[in-house]
Protein backbone atom coordinates (compact mmCIF):
# COMPACT_ATOMS: atom_id res chain seq x y z
CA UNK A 1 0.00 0.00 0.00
CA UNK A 2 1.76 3.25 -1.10
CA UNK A 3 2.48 5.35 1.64
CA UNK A 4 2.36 3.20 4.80
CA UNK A 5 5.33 2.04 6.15
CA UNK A 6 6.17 -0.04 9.15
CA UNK A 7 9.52 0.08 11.13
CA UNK A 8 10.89 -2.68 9.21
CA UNK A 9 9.93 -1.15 5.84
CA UNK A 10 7.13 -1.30 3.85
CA UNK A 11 4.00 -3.24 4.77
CA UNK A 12 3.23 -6.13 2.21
CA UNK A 13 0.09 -8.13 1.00
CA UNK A 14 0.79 -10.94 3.71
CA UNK A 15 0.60 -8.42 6.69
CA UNK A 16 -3.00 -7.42 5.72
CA UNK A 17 -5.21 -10.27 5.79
CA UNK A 18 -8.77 -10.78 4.42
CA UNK A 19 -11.60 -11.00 6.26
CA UNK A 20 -10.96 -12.51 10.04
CA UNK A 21 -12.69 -15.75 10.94
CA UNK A 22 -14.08 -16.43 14.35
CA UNK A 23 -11.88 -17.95 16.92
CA UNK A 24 -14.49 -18.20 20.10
CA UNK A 25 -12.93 -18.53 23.97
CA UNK A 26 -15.16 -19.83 26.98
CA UNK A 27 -12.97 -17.68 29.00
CA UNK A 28 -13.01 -13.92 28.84
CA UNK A 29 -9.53 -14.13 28.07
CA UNK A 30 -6.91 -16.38 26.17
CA UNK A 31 -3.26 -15.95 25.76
CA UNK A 32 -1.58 -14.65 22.22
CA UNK A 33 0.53 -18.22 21.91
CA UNK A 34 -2.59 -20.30 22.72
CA UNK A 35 -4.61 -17.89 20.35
CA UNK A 36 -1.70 -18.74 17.97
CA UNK A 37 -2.27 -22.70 18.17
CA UNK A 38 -6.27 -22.73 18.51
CA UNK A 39 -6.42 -20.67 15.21
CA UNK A 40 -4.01 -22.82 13.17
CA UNK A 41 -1.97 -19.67 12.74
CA UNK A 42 1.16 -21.83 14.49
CA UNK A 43 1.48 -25.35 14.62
CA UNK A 44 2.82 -25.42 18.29
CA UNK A 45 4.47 -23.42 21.06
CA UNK A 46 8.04 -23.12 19.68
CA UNK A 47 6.34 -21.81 15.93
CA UNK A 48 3.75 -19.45 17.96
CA UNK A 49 7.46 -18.12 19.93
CA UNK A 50 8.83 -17.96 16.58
CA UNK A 51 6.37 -15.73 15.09
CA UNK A 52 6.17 -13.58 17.79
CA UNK A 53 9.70 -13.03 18.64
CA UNK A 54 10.27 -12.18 15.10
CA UNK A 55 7.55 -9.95 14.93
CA UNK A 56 5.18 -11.75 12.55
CA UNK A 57 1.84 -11.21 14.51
CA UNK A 58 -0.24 -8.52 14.83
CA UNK A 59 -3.23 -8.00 17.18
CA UNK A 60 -5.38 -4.99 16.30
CA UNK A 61 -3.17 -4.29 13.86
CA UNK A 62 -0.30 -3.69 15.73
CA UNK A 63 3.20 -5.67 16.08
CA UNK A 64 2.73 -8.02 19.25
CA UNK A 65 5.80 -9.06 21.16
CA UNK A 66 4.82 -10.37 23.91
CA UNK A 67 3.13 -14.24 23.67
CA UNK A 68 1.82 -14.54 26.50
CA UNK A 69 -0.43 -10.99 25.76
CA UNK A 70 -3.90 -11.42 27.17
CA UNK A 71 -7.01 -11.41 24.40
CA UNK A 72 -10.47 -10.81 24.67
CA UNK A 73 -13.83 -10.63 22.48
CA UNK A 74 -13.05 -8.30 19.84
CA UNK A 75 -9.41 -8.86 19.57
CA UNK A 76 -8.43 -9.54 15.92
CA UNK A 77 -4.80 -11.21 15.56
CA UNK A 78 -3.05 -11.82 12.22
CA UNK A 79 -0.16 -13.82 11.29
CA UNK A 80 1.01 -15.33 8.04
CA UNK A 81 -1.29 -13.73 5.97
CA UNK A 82 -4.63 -15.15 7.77
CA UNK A 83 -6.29 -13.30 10.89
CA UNK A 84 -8.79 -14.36 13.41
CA UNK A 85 -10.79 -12.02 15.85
CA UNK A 86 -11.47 -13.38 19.37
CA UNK A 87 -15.26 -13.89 20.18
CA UNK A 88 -16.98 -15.46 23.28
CA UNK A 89 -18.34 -18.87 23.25
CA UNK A 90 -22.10 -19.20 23.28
């Protein structure tokens, strides 16, 4: 996208996903790295680290850092070109 540019240079296709898909929680809360796993966006702990430490995921649209970053309803998170937003379990 002309004219938006991140701190590691320019933002690309894969850091603005399509539409997010539901990922519901029947807690108020869930961690980013267990977010990471539930969603399929990391196949286990030491990818969802990976990702994160790297700075591959972002939740609102923002670069996370931190994996163990508390989510709740409404949250969206995005990594590898796919995003999810956080809802609560019916």
């Amino acid at each position: 996208m002309p004219g938006r540019v991140r701190e590691n240079g320019p933002m690309t296709t894969s850091q603005h996903p399509g539409p997010a898909d539901d990922l519901p929680i029947r807690d108020g809360m869930i961690r980013l790295g267990q977010a990471l796993k539930l969603a399929n966006l990391a196949e286990d702990g030491a990818q969802a680290r990976a990702l994160v430490e790297d700075g591959q995921v972002r939740v609102n649209g923002e670069v996370e850092t931190r994996r163990g970053r508390q989510l709740h309803p409404g949250d969206v998170v995005a990594a590898g070109g796919a995003a999810v937003r956080i809802t609560a379990a019916d």
